[in-house]
PDB file of N, CA and C in Angstrom:
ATOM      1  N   UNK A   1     -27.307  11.557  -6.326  1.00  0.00           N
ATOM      2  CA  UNK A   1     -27.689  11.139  -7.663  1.00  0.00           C
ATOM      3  C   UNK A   1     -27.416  12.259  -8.662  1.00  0.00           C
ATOM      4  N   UNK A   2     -27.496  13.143  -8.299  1.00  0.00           N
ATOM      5  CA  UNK A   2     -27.208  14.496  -9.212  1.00  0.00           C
ATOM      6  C   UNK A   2     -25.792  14.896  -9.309  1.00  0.00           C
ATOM      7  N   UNK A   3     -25.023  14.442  -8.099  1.00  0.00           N
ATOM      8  CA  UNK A   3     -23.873  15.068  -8.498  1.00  0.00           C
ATOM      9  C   UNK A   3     -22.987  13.965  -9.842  1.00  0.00           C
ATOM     10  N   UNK A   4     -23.912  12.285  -9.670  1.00  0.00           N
ATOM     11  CA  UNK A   4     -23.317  11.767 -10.489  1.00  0.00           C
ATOM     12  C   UNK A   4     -23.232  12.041 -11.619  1.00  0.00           C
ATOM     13  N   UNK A   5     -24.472  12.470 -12.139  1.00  0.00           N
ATOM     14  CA  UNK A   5     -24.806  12.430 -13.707  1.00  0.00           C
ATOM     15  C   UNK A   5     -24.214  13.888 -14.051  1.00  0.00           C
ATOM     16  N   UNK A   6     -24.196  14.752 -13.001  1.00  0.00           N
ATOM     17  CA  UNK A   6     -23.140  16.141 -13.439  1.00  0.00           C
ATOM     18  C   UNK A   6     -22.078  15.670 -14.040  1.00  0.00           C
ATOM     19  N   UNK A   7     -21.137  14.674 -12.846  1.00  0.00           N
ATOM     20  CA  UNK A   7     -20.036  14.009 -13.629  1.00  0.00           C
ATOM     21  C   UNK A   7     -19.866  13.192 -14.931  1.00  0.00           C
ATOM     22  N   UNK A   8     -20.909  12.400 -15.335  1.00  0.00           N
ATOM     23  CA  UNK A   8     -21.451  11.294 -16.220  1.00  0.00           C
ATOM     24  C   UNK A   8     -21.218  13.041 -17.507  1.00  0.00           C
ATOM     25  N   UNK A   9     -21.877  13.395 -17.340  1.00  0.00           N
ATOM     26  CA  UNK A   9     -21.934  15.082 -18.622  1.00  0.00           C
ATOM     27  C   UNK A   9     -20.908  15.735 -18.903  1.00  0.00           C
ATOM     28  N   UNK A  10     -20.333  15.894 -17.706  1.00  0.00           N
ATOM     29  CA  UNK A  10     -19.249  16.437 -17.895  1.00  0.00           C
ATOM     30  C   UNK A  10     -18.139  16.553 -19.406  1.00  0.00           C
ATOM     31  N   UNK A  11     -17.709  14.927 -19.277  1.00  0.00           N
ATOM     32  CA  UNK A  11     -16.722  14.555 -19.940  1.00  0.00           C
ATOM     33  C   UNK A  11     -15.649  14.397 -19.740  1.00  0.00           C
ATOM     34  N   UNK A  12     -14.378  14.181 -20.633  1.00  0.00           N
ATOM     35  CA  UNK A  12     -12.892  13.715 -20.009  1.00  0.00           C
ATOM     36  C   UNK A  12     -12.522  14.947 -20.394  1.00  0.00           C
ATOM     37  N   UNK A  13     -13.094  16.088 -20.810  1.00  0.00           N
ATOM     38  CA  UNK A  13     -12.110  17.065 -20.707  1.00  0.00           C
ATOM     39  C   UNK A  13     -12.593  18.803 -19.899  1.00  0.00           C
ATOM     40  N   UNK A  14     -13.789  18.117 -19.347  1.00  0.00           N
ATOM     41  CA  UNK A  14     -14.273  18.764 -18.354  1.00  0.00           C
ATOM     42  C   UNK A  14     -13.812  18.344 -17.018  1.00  0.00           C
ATOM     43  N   UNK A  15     -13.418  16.790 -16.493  1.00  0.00           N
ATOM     44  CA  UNK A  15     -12.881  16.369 -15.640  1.00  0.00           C
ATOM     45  C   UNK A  15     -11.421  16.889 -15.527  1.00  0.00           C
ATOM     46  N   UNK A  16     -10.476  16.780 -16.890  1.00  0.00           N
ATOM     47  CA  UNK A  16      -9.367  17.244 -16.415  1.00  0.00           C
ATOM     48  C   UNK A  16      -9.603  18.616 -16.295  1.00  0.00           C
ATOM     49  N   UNK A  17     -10.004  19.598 -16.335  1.00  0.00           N
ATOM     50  CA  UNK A  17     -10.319  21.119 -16.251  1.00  0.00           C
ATOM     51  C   UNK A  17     -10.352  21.109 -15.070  1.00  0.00           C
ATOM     52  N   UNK A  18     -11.336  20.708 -14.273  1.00  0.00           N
ATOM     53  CA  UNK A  18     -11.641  20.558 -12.463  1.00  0.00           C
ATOM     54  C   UNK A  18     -10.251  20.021 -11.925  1.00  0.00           C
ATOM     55  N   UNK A  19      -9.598  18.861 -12.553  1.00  0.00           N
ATOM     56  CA  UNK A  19      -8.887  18.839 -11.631  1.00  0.00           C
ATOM     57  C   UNK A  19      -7.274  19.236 -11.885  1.00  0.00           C
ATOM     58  N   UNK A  20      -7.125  19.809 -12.783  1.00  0.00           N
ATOM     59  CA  UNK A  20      -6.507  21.062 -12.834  1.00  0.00           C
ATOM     60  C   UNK A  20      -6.372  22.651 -12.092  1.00  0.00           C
ATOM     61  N   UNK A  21      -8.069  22.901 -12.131  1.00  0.00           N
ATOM     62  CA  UNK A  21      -8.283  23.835 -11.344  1.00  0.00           C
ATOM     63  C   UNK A  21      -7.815  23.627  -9.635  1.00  0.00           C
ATOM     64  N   UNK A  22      -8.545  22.371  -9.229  1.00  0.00           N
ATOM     65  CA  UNK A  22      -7.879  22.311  -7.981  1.00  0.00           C
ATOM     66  C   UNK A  22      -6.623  22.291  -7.529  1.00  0.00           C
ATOM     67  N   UNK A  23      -5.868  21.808  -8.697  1.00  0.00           N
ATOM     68  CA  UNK A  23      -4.425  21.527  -8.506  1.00  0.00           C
ATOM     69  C   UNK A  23      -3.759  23.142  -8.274  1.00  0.00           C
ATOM     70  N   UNK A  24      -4.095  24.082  -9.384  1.00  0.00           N
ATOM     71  CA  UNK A  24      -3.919  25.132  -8.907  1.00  0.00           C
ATOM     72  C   UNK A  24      -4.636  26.230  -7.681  1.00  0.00           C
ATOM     73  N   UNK A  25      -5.342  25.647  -7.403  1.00  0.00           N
ATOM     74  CA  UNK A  25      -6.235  26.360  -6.012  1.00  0.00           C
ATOM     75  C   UNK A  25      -4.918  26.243  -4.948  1.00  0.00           C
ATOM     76  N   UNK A  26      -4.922  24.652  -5.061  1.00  0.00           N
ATOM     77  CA  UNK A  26      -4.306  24.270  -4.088  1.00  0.00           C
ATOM     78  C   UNK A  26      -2.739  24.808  -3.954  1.00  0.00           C
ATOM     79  N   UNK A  27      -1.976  25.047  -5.136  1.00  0.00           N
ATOM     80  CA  UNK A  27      -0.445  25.479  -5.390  1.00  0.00           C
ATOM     81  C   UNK A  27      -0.990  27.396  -5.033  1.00  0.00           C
ATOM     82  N   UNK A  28      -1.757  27.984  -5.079  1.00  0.00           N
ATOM     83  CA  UNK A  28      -1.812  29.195  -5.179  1.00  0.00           C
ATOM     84  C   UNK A  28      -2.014  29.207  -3.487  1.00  0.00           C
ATOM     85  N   UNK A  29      -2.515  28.442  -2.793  1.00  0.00           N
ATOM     86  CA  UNK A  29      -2.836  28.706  -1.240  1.00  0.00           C
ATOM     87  C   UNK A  29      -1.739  27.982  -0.899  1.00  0.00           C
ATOM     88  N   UNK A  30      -0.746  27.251  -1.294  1.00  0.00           N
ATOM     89  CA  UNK A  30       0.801  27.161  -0.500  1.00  0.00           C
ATOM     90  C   UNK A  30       1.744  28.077  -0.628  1.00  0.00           C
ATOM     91  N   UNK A  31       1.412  28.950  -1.961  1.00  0.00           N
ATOM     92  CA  UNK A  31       2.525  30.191  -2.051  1.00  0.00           C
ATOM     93  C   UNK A  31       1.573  31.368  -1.288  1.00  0.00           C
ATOM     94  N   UNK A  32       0.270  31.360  -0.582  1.00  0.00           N
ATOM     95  CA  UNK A  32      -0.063  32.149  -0.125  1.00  0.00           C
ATOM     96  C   UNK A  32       0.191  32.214   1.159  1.00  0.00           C
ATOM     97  N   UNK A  33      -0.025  31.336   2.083  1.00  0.00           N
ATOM     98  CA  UNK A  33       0.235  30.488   3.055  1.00  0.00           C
ATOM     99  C   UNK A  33       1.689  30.573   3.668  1.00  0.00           C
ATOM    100  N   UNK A  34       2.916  30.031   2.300  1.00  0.00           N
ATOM    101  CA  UNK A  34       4.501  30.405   2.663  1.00  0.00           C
ATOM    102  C   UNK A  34       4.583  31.622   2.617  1.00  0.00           C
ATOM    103  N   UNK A  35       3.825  32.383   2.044  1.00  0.00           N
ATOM    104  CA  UNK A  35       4.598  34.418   2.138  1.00  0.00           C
ATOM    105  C   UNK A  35       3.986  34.892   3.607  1.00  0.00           C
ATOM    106  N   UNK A  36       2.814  34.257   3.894  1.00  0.00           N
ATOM    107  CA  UNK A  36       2.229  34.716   5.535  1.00  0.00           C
ATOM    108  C   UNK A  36       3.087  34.474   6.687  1.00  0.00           C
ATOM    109  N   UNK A  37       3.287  33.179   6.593  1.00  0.00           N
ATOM    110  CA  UNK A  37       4.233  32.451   7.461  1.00  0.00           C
ATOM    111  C   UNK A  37       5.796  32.836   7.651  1.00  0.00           C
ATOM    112  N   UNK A  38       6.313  33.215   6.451  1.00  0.00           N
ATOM    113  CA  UNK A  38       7.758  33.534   6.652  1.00  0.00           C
ATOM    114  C   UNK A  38       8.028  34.810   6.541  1.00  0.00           C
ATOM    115  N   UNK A  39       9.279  34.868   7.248  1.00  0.00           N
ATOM    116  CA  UNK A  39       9.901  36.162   7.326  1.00  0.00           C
ATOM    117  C   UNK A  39      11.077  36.573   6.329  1.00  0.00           C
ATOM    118  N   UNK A  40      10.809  38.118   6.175  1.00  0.00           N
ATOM    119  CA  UNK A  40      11.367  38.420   4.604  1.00  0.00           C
ATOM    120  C   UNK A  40      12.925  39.539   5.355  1.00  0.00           C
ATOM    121  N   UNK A  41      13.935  39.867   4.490  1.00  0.00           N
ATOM    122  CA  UNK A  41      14.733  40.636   4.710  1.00  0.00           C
ATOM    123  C   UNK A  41      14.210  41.739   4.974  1.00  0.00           C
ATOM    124  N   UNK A  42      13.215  42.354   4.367  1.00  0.00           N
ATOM    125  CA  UNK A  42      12.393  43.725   4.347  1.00  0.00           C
ATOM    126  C   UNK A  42      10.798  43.506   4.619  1.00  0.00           C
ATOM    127  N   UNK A  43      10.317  43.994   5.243  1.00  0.00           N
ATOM    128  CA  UNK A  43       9.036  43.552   6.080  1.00  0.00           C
ATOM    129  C   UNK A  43       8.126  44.158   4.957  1.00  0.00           C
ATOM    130  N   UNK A  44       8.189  44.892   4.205  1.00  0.00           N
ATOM    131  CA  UNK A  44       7.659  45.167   3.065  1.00  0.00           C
ATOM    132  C   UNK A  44       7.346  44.096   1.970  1.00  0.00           C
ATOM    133  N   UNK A  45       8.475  43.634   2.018  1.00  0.00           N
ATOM    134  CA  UNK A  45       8.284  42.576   0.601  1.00  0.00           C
ATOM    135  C   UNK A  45       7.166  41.475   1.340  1.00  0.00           C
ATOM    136  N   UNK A  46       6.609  41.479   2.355  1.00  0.00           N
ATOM    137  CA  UNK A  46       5.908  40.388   2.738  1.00  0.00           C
ATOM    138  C   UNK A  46       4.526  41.226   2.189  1.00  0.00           C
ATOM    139  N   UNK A  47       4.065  42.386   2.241  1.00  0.00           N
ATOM    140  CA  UNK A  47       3.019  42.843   1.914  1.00  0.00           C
ATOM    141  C   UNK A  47       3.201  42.804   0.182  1.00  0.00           C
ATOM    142  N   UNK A  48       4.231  43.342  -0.034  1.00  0.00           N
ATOM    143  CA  UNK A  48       4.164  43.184  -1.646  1.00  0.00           C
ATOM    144  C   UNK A  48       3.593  41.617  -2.393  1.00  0.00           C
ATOM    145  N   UNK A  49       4.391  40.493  -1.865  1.00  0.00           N
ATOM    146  CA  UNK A  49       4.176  39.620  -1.913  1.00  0.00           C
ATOM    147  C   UNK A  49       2.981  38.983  -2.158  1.00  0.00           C
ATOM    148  N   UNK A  50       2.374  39.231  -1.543  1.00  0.00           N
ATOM    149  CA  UNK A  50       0.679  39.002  -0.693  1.00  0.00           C
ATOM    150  C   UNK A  50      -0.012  39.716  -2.353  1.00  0.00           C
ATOM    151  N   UNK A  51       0.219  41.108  -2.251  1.00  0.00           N
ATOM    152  CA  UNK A  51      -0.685  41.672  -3.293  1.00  0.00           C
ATOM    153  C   UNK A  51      -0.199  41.109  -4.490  1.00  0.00           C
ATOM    154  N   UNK A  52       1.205  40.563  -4.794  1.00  0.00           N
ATOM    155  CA  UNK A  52       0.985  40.529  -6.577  1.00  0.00           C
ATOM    156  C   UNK A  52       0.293  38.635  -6.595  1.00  0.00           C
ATOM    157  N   UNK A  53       0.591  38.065  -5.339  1.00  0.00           N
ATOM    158  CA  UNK A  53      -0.253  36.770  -5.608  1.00  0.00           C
ATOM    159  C   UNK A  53      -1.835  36.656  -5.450  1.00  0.00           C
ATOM    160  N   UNK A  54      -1.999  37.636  -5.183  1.00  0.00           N
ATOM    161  CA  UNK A  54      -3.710  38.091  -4.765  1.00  0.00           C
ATOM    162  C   UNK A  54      -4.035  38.505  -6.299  1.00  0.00           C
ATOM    163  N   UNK A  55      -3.465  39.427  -6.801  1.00  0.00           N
ATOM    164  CA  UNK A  55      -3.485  40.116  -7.784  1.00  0.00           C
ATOM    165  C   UNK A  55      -3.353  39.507  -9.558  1.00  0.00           C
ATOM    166  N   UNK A  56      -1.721  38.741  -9.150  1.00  0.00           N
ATOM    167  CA  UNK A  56      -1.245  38.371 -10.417  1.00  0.00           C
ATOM    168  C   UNK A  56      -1.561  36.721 -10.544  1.00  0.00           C
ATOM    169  N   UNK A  57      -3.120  36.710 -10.830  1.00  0.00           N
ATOM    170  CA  UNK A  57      -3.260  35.079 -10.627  1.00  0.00           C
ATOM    171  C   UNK A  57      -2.176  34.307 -10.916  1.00  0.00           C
ATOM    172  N   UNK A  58      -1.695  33.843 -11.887  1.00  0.00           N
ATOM    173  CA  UNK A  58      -1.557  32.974 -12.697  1.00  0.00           C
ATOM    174  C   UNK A  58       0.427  33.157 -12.184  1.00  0.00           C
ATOM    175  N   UNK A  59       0.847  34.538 -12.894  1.00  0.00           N
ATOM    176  CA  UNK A  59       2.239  34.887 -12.763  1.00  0.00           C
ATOM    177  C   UNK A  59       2.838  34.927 -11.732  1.00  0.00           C
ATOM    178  N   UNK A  60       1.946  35.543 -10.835  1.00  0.00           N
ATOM    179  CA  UNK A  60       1.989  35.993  -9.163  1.00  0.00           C
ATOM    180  C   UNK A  60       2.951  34.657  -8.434  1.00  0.00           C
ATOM    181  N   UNK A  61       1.761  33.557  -8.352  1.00  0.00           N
ATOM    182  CA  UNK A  61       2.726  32.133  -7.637  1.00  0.00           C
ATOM    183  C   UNK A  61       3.807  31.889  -8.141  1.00  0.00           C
ATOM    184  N   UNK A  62       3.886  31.432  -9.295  1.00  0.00           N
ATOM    185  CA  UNK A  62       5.352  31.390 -10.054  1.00  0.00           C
ATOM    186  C   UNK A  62       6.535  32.437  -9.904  1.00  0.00           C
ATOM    187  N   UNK A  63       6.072  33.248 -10.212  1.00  0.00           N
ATOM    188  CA  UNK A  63       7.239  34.826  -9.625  1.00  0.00           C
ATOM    189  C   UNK A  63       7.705  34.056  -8.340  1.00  0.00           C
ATOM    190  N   UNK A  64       6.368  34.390  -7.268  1.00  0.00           N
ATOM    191  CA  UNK A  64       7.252  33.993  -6.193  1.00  0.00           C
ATOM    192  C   UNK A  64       8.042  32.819  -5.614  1.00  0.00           C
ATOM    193  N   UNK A  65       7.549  31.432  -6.141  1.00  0.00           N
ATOM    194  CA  UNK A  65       8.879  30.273  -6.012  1.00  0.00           C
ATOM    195  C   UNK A  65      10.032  30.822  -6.875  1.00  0.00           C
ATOM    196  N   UNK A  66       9.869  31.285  -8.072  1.00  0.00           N
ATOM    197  CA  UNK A  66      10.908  31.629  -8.761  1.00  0.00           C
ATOM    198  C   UNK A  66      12.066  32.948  -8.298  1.00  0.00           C
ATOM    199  N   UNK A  67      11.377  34.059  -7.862  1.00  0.00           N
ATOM    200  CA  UNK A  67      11.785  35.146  -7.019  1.00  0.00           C
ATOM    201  C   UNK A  67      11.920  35.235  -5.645  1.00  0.00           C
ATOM    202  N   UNK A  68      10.859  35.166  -5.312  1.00  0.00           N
ATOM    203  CA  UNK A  68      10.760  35.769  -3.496  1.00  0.00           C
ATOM    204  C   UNK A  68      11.158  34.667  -2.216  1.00  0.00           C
ATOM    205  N   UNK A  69      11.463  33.248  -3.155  1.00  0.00           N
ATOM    206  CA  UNK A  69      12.313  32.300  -2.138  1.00  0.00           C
ATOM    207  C   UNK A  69      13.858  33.391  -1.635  1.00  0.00           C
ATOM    208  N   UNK A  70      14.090  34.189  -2.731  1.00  0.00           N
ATOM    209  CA  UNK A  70      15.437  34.558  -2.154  1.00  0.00           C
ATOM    210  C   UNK A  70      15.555  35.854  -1.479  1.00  0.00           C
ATOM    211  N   UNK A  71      13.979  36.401  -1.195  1.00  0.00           N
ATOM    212  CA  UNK A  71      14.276  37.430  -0.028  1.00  0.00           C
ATOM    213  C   UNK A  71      13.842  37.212   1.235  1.00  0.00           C
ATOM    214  N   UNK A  72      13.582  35.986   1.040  1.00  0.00           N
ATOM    215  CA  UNK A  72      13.455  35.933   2.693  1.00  0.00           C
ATOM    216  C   UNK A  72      14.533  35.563   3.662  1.00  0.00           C
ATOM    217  N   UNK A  73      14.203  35.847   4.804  1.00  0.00           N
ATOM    218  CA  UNK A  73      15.993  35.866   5.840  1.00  0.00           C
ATOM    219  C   UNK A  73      15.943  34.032   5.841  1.00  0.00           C
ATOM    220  N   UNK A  74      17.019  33.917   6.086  1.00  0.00           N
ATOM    221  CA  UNK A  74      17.289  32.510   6.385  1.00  0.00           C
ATOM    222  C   UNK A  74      17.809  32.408   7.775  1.00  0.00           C
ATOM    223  N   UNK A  75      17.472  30.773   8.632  1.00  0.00           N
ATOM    224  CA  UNK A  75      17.360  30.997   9.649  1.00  0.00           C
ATOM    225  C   UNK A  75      18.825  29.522   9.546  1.00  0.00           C
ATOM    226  N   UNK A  76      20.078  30.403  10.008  1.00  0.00           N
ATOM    227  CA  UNK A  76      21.404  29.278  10.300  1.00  0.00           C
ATOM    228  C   UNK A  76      21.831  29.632  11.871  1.00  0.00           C
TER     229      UNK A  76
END
């Protein structure tokens, strides 16, 4: 009963806020998740990696789809 009327208060622009937020929870723990999992040209850049998405909320994930897809080894 309480969590309803939290929601009922909220509003429509408190709702999209939450689920925004999750949307990015969730995109920040797949670029966290892909830098753990894969292997990089330089075993370094996997630790670097790690810290600027730990670090660089927001820039951090983006950098790395945008950047660090292309140091990792590829497997042909």
């Amino acid at each position: 009963m309480m969590t309803v009327l939290f929601f009922m208060n909220m509003g429509l622009g408190g709702i999209v806020f939450l689920l925004l937020s999750l949307a990015y929870l969730a995109f920040w723990i797949y670029c966290l998740v892909d830098v753990i999992r894969s292997d990089f040209k330089d075993q370094n850049m996997k630790i670097i990696w790690v810290i600027i998405i730990l670090f660089a909320h927001i820039i951090g994930p983006l950098a790395y789809l945008a950047i660090g897809k292309s140091t990792k080894t590829s497997i042909t």
